[in-house]
N, C-alpha and C. Protein backbone atom coordinates (compact mmCIF):
# COMPACT_ATOMS: atom_id res chain seq x y z
N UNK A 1 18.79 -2.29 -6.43
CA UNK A 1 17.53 -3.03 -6.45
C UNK A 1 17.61 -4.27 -7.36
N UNK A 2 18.73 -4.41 -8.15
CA UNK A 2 18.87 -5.43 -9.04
C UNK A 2 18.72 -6.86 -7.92
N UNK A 3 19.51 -7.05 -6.90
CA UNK A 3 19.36 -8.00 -6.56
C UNK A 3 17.79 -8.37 -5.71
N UNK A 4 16.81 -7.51 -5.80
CA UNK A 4 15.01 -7.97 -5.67
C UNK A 4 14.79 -8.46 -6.57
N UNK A 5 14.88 -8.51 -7.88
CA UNK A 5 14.47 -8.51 -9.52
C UNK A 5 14.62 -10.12 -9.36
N UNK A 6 12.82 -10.96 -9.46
CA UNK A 6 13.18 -11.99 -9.72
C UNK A 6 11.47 -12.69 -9.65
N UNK A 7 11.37 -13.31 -10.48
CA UNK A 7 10.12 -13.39 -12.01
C UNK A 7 9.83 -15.07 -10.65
N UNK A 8 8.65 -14.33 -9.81
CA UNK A 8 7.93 -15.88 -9.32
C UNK A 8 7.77 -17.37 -9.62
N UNK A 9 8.32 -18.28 -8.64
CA UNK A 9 8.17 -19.52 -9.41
C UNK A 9 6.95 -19.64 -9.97
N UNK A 10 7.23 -20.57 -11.50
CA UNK A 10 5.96 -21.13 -12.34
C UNK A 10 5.67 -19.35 -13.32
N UNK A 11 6.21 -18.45 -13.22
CA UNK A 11 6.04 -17.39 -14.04
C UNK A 11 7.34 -17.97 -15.59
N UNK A 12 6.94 -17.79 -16.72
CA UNK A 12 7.64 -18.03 -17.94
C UNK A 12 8.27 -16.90 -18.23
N UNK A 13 9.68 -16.43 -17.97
CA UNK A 13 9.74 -14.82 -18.76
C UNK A 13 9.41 -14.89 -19.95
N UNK A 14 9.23 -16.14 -20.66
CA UNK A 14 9.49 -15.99 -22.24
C UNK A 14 8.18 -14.97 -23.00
N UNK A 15 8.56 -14.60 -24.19
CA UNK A 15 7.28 -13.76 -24.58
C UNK A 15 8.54 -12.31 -24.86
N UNK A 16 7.13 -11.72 -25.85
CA UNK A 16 8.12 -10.68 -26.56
C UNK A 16 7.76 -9.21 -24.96
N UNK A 17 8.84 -8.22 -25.06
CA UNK A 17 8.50 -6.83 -24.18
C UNK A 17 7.38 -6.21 -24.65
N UNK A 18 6.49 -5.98 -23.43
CA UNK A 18 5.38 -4.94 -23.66
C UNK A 18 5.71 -3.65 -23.76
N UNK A 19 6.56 -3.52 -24.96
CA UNK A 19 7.34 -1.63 -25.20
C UNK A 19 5.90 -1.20 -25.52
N UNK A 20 5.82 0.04 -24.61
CA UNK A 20 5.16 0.98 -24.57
C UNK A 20 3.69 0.70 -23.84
N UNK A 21 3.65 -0.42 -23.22
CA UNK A 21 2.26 -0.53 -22.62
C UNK A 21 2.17 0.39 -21.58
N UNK A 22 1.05 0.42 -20.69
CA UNK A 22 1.11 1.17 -19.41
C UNK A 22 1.19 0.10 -18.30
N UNK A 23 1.35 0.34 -17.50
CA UNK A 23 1.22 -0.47 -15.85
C UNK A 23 -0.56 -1.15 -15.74
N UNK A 24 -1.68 -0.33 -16.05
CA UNK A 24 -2.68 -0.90 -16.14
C UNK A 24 -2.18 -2.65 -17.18
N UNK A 25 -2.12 -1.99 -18.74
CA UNK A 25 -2.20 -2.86 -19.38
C UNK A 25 -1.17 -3.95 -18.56
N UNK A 26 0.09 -3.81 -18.29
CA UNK A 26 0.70 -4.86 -18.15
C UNK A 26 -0.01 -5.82 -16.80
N UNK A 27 -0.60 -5.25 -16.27
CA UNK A 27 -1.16 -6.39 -15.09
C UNK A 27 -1.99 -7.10 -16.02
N UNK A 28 -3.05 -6.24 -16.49
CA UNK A 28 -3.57 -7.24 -17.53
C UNK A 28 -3.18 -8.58 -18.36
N UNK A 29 -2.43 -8.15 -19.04
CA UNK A 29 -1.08 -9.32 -19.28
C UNK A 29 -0.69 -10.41 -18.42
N UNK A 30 -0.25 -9.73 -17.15
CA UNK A 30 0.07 -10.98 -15.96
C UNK A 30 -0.83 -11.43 -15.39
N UNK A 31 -1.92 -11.01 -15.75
CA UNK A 31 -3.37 -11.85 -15.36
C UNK A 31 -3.24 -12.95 -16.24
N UNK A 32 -2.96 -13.19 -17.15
CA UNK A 32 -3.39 -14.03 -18.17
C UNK A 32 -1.92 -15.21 -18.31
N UNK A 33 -0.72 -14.84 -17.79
CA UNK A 33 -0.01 -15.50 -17.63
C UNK A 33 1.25 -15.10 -18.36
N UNK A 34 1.53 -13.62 -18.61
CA UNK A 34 2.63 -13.54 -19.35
C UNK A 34 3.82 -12.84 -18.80
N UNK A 35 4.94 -13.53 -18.17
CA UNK A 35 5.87 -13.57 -17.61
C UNK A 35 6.88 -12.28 -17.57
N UNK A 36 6.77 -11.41 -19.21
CA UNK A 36 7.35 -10.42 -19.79
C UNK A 36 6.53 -9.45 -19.03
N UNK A 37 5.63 -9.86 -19.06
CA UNK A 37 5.10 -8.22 -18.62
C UNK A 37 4.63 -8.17 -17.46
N UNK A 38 4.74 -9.13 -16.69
CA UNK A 38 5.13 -9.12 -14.81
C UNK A 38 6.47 -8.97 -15.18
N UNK A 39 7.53 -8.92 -15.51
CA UNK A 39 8.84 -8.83 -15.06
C UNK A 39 9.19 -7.16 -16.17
N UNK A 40 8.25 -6.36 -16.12
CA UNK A 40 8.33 -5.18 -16.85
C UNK A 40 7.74 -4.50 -15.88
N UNK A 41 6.72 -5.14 -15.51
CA UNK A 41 5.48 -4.50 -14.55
C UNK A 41 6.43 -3.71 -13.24
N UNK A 42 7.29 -5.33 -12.42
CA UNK A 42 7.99 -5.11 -12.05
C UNK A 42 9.42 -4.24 -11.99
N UNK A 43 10.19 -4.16 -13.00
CA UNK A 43 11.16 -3.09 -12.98
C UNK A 43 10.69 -1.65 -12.98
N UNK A 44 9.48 -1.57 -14.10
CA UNK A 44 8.94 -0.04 -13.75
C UNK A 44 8.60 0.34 -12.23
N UNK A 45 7.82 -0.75 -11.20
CA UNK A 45 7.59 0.00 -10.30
C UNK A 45 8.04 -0.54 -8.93
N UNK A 46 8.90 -1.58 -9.19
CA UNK A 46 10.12 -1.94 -7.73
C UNK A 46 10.46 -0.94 -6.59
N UNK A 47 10.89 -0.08 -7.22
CA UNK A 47 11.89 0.95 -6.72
C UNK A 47 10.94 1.65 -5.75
N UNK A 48 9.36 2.19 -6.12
CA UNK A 48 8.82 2.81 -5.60
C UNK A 48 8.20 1.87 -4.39
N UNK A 49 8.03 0.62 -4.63
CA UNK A 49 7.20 -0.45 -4.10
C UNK A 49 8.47 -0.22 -2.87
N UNK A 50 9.68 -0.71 -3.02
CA UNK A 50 10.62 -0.80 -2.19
C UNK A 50 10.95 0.46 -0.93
N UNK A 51 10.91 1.48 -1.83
CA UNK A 51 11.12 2.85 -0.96
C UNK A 51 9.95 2.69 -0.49
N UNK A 52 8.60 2.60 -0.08
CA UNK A 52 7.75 2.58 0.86
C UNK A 52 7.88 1.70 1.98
N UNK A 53 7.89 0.73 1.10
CA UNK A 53 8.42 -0.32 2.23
C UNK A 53 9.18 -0.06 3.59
N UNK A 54 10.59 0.43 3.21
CA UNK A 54 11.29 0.99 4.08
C UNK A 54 11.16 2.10 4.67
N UNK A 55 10.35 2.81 4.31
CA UNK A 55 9.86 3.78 5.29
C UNK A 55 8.62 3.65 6.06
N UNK A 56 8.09 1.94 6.00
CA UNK A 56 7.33 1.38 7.02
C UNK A 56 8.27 0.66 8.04
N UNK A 57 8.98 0.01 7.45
CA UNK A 57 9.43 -0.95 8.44
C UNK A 57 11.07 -1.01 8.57
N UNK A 58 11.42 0.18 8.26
CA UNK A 58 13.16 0.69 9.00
C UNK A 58 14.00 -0.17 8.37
N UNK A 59 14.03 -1.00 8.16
CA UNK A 59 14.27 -1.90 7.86
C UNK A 59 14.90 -2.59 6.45
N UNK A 60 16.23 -2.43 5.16
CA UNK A 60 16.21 -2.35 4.40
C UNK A 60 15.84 -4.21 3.82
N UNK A 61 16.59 -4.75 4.94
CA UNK A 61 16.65 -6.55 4.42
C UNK A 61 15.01 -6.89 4.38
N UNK A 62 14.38 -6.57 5.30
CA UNK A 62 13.04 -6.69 5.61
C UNK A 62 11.85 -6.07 4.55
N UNK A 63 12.60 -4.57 4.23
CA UNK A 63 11.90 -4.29 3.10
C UNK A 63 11.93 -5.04 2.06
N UNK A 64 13.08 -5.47 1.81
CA UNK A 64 13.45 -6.55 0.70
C UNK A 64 11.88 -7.60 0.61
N UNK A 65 11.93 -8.48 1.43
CA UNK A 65 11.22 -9.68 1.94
C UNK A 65 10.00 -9.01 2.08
N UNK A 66 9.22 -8.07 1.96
CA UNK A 66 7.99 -7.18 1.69
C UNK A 66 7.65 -7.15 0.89
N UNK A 67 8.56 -6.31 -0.18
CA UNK A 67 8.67 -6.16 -1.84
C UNK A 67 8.61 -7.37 -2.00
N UNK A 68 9.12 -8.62 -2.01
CA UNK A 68 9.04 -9.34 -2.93
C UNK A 68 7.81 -10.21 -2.56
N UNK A 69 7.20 -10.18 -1.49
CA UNK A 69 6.19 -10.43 -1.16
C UNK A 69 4.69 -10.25 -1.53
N UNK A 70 4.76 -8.56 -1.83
CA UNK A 70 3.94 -7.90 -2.63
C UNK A 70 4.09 -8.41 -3.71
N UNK A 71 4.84 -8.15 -4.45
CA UNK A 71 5.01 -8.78 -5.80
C UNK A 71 4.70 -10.06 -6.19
N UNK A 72 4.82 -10.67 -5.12
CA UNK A 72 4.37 -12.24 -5.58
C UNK A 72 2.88 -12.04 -5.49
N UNK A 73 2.26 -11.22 -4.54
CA UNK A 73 0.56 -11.09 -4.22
C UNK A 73 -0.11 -10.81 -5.45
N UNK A 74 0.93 -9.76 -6.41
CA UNK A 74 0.62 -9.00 -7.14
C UNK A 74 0.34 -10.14 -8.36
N UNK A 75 1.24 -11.00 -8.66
CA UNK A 75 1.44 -11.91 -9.64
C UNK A 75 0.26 -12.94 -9.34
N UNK A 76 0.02 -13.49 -8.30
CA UNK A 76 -1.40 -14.34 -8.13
C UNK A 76 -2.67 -13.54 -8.43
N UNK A 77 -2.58 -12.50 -8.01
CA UNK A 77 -4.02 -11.59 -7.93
C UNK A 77 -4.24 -10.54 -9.14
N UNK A 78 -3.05 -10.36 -10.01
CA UNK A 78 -3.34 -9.62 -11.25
C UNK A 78 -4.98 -9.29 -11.50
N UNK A 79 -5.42 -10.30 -11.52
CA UNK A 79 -6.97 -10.40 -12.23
C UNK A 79 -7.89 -9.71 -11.42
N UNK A 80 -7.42 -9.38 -10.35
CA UNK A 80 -8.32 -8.94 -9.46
C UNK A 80 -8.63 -7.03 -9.58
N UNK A 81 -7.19 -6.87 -10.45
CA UNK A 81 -7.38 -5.35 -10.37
C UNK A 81 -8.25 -4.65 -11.23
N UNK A 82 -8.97 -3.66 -10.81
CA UNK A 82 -9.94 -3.08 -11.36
C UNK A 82 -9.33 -1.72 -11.78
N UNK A 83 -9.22 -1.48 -13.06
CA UNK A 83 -8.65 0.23 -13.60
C UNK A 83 -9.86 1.21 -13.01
N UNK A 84 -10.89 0.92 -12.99
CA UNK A 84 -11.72 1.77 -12.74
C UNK A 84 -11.66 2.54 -11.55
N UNK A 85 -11.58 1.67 -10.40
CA UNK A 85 -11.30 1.98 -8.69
C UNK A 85 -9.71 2.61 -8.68
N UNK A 86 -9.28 2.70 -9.32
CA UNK A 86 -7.99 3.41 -8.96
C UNK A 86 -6.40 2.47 -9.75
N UNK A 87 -5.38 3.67 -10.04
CA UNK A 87 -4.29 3.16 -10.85
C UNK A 87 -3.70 1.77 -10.44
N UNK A 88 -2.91 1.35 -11.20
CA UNK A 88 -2.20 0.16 -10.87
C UNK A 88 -1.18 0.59 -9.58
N UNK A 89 -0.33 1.42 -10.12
CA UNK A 89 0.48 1.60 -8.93
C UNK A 89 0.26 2.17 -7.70
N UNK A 90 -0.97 2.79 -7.76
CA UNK A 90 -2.28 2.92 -6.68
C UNK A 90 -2.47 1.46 -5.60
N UNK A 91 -2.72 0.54 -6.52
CA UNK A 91 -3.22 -0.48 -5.96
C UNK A 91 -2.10 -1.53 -5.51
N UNK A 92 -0.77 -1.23 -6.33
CA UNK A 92 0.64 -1.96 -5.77
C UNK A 92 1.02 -1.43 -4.64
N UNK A 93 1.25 -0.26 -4.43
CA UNK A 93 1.43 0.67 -3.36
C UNK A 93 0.62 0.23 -1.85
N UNK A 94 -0.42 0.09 -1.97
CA UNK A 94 -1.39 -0.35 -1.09
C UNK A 94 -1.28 -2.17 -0.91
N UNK A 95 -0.77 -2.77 -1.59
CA UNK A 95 -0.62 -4.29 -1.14
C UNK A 95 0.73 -3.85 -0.63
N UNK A 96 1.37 -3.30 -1.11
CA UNK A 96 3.40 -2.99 -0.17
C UNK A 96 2.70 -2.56 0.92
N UNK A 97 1.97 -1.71 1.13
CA UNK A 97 1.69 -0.81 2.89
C UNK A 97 1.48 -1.56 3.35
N UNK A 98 0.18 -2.87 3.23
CA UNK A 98 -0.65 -3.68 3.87
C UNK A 98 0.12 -4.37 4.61
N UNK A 99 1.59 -5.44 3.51
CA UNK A 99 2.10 -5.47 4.33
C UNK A 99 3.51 -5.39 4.94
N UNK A 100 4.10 -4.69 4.96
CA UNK A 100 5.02 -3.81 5.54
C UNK A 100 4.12 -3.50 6.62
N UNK A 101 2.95 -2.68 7.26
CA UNK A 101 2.11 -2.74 8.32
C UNK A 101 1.97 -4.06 9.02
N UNK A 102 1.58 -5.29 8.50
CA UNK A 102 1.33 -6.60 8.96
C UNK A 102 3.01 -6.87 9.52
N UNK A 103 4.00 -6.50 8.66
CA UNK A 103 5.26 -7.16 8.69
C UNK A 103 5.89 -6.49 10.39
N UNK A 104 5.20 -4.96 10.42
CA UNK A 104 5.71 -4.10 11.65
C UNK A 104 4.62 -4.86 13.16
N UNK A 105 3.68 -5.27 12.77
CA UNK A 105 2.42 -5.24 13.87
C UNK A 105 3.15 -6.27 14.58
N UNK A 106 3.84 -7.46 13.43
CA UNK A 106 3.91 -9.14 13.61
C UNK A 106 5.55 -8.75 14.64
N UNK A 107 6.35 -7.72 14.38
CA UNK A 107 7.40 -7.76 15.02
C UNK A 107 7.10 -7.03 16.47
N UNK A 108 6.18 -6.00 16.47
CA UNK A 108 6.26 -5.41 17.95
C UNK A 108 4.97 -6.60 18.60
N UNK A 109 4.80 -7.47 17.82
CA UNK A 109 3.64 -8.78 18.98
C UNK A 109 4.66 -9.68 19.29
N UNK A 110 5.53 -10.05 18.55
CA UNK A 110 7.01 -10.32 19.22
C UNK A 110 7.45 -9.93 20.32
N UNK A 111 7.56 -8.83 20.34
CA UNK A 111 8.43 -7.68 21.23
C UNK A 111 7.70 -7.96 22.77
N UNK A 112 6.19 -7.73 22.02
CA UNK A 112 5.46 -7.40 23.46
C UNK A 112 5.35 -8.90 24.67
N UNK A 113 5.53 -9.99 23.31
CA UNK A 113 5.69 -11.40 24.28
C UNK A 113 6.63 -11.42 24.75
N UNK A 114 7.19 -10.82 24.47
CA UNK A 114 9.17 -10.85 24.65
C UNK A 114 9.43 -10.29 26.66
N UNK A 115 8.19 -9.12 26.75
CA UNK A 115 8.01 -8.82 28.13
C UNK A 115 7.07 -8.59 28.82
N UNK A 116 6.22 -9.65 28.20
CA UNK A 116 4.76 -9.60 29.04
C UNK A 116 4.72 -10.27 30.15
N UNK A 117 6.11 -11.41 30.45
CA UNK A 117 5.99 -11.61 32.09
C UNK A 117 6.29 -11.13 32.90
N UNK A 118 7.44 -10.23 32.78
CA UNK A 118 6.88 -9.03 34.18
C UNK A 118 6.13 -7.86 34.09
N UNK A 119 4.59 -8.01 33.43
CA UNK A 119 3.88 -6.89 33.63
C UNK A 119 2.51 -7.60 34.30
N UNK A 120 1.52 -6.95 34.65
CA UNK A 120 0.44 -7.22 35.40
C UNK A 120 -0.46 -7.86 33.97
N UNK A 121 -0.26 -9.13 34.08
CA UNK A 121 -0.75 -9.81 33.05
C UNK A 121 -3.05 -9.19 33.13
N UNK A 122 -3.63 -9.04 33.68
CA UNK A 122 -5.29 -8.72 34.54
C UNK A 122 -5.23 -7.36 33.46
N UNK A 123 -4.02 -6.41 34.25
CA UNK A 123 -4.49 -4.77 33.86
C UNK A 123 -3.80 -5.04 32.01
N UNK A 124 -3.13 -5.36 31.84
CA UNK A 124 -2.62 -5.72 30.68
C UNK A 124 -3.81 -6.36 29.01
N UNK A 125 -4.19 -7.23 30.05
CA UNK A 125 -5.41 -7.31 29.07
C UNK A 125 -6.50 -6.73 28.97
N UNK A 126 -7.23 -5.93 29.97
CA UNK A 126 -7.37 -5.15 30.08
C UNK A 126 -7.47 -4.04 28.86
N UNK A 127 -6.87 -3.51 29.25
CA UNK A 127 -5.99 -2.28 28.79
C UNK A 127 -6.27 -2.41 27.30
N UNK A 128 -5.12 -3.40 26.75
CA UNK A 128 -5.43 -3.67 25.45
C UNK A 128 -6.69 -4.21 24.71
N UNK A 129 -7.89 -4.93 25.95
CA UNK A 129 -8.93 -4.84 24.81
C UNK A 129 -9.96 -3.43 24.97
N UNK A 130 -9.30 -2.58 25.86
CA UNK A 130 -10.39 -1.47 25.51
C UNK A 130 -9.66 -0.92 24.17
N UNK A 131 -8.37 -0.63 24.33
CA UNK A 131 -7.46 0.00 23.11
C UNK A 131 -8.02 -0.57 21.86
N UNK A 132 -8.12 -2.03 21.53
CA UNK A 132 -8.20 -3.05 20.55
C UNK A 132 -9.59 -2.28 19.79
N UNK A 133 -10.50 -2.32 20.85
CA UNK A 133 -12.27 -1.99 20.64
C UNK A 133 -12.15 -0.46 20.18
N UNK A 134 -11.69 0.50 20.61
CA UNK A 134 -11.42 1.98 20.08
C UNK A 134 -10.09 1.81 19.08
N UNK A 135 -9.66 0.90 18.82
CA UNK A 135 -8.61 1.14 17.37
C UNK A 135 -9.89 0.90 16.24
N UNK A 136 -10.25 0.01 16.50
CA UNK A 136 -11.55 -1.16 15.42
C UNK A 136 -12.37 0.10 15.34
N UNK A 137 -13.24 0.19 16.19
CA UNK A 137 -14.23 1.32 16.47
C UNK A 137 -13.64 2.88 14.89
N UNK A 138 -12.28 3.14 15.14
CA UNK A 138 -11.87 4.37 14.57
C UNK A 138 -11.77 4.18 13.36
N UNK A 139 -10.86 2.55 13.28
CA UNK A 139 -10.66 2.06 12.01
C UNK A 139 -11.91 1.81 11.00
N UNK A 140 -12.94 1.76 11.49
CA UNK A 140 -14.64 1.54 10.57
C UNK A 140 -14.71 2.91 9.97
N UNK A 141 -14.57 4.21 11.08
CA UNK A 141 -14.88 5.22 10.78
C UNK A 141 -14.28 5.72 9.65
N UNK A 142 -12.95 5.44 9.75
CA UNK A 142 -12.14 6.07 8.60
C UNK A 142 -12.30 5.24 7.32
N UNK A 143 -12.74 3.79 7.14
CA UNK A 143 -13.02 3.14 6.53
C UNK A 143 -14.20 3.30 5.21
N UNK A 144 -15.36 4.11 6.39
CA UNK A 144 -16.38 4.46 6.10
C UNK A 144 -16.30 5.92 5.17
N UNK A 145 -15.18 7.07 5.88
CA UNK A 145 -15.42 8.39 5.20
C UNK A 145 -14.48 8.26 3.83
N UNK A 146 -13.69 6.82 3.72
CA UNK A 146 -12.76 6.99 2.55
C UNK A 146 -13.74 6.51 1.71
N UNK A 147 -15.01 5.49 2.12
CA UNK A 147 -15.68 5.41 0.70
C UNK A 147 -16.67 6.74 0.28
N UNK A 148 -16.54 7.97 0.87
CA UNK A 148 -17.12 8.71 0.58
C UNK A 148 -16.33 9.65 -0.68
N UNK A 149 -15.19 9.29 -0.71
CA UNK A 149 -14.24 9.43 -1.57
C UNK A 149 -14.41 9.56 -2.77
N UNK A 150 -14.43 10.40 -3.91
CA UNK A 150 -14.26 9.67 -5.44
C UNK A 150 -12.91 9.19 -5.72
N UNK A 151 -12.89 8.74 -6.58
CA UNK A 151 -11.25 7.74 -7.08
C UNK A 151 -10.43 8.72 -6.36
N UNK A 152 -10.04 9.17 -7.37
CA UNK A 152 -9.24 10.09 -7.57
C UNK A 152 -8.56 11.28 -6.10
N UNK A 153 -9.54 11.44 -5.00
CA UNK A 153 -9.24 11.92 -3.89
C UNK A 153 -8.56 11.20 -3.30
N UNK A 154 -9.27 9.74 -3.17
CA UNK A 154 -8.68 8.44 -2.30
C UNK A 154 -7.51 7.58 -2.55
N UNK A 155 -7.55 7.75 -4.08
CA UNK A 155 -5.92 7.70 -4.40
C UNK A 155 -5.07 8.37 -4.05
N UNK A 156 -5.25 9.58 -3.86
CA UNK A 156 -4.17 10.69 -3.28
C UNK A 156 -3.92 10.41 -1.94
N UNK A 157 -5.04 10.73 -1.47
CA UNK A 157 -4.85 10.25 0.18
C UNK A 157 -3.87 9.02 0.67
N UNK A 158 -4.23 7.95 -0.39
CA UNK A 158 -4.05 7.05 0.54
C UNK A 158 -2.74 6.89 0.48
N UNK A 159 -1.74 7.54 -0.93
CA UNK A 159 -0.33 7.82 -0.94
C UNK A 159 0.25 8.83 -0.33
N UNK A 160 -0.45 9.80 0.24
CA UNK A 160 -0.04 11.10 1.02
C UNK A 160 0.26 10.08 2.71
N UNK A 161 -0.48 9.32 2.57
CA UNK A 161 -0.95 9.29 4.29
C UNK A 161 -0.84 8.18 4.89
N UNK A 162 -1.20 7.55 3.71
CA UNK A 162 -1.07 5.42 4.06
C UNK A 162 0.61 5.72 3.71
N UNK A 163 0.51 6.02 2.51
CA UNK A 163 1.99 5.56 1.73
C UNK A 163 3.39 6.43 2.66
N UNK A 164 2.96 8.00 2.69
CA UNK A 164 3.74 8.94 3.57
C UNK A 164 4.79 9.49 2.16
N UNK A 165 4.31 9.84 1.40
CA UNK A 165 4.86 10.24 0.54
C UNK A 165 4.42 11.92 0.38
N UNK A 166 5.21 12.75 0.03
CA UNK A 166 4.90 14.06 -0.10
C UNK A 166 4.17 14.41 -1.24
N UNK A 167 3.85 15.37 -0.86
CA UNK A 167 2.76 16.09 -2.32
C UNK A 167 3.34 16.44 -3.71
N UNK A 168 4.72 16.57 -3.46
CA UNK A 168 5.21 16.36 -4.61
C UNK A 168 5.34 14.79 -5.37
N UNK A 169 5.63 14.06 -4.24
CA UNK A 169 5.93 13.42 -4.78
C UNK A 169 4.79 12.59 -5.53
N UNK A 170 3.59 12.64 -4.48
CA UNK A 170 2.43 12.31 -4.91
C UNK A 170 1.83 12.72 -6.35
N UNK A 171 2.25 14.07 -6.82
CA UNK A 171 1.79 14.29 -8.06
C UNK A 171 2.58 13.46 -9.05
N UNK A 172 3.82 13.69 -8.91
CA UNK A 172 5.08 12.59 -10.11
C UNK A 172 4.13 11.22 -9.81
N UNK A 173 3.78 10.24 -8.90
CA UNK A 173 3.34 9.23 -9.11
C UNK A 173 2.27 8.78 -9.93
N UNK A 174 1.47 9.70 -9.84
CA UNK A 174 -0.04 10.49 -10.69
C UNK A 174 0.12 10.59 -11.67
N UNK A 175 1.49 11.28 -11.84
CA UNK A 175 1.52 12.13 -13.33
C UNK A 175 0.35 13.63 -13.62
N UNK A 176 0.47 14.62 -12.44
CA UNK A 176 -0.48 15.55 -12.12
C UNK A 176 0.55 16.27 -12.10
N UNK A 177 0.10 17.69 -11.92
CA UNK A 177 0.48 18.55 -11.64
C UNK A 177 0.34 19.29 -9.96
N UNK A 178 1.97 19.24 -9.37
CA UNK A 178 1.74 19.62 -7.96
C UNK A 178 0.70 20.11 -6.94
N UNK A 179 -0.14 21.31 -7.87
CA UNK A 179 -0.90 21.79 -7.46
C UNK A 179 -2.65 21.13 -7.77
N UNK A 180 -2.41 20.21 -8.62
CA UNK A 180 -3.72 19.62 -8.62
C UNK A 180 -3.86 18.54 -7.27
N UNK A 181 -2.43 17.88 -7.12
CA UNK A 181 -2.60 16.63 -6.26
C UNK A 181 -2.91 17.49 -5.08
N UNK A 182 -2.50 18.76 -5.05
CA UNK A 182 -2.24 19.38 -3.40
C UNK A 182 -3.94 19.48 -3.26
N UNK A 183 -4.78 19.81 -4.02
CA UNK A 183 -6.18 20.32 -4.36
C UNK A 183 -6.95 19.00 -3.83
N UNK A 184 -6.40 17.40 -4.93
CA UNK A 184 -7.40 16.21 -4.44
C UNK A 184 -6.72 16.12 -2.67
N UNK A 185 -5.88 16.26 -2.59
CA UNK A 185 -5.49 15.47 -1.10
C UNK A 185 -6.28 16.79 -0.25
N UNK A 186 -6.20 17.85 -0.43
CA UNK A 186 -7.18 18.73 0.66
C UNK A 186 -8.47 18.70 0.55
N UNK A 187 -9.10 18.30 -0.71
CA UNK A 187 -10.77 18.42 -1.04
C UNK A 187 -10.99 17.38 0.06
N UNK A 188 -10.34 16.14 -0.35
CA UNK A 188 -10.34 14.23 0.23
C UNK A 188 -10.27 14.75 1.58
N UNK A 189 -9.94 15.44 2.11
CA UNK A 189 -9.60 15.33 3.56
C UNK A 189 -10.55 16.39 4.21
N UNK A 190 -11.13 17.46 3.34
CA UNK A 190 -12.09 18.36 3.78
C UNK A 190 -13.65 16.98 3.76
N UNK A 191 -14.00 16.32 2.65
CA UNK A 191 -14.40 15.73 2.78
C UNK A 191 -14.52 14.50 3.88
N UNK A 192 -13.68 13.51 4.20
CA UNK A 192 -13.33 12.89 4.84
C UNK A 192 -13.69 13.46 6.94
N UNK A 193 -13.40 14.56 6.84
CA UNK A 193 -13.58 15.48 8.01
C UNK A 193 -15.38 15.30 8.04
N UNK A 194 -16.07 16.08 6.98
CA UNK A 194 -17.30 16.34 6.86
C UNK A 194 -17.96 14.61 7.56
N UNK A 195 -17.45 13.66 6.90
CA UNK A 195 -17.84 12.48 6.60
C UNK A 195 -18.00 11.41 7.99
N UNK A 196 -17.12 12.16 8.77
CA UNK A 196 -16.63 11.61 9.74
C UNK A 196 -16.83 12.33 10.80
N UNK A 197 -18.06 13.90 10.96
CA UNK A 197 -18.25 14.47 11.90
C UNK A 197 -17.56 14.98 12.75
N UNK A 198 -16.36 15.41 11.84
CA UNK A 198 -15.10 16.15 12.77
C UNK A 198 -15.03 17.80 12.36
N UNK A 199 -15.43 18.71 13.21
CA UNK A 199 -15.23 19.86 13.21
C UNK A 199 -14.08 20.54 12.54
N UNK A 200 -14.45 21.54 11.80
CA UNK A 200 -13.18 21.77 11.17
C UNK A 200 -12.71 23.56 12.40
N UNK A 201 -11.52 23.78 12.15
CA UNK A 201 -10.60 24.60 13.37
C UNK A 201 -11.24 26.38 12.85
């Protein structure tokens, strides 16, 4: 991963190490313009930013060009993060998915121009704007039962499920204990069910 490691143009590394801050505090820091602690921010949580990546988009060069993508989002928008709504690496995690998702959508709209002239261009469109209207349609819904969420459920979730990370692993990211994360990600999803008028089995 050494060769991702690399401090945004117009970022200063100069400045002393934030030994011992947390990931909250250090965004804080790179809100304000301090180069050390985006490029701390960064080594602590690359690796994880990166391994998601690639298990969106197959892809290791591409993950590359994701990660560092995020990271640059991360470095403009510091200021934007709120500790309250959920962890830092909560909220890094979720700009890597966003886009690694955007990065996968943008290659199979490629793909699909690639052989949309020999298909029935009528049933084709078609097709895809009823799909389009019931993706949107589902996407509100789920939109809607995650704000029914407290923090703490919806953080889990959204690394169990957005991210695709296991329950173990989900707790190490937390810093929980296995069996607590296993508890928020089933409450979040018993909820989420309720929320969303889906029968439970």
């Amino acid at each position: 991963m050494d060769h991702l490691r690399a401090v945004p143009a117009g970022v200063s590394p100069s400045g002393e190490a934030s030994v011992g801050l947390g990931l909250s505090d250090l965004l804080k820091r790179s809100s304000r313009g301090d180069g050390a602690a985006f490029a701390q921010f960064y080594d602590e949580t690359s690796t994880r930013a990166f391994g998601l990546a690639v298990r969106v988009v197959r892809d290791r060069a591409q993950a590359e060009e994701v990660t560092q993508e995020a990271f640059l989002e991360v470095w403009r928008s510091a200021s934007r993060y709120d500790a309250a709504k959920g962890s830092a690496i909560g909220w890094l995690l979720t700009i890597v998915h966003r886009k690694a998702v955007d990065r996968v959508r943008s290659a199979e709209a490629a793909s699909r121009r690639d052989t949309s002239y020999h298909q029935d261009n009528h049933a084709v469109a078609h097709d895809a704007t009823a799909e389009a209207a019931e993706a949107t349609m589902e996407a509100r819904r789920v939109r809607s039962a995650l704000g029914e969420l407290t923090r703490v459920q919806r953080e889990a979730l959204e690394l169990a499920y957005f991210g695709g990370y296991t329950h173990t692993e989900v707790a190490s990211m937390l810093d929980l204990p296995v069996g607590t994360a296993k508890t928020r990600i089933r409450d979040g999803l018993i909820r989420m069910r309720d929320a969303m008028g889906v029968k439970g089995s």
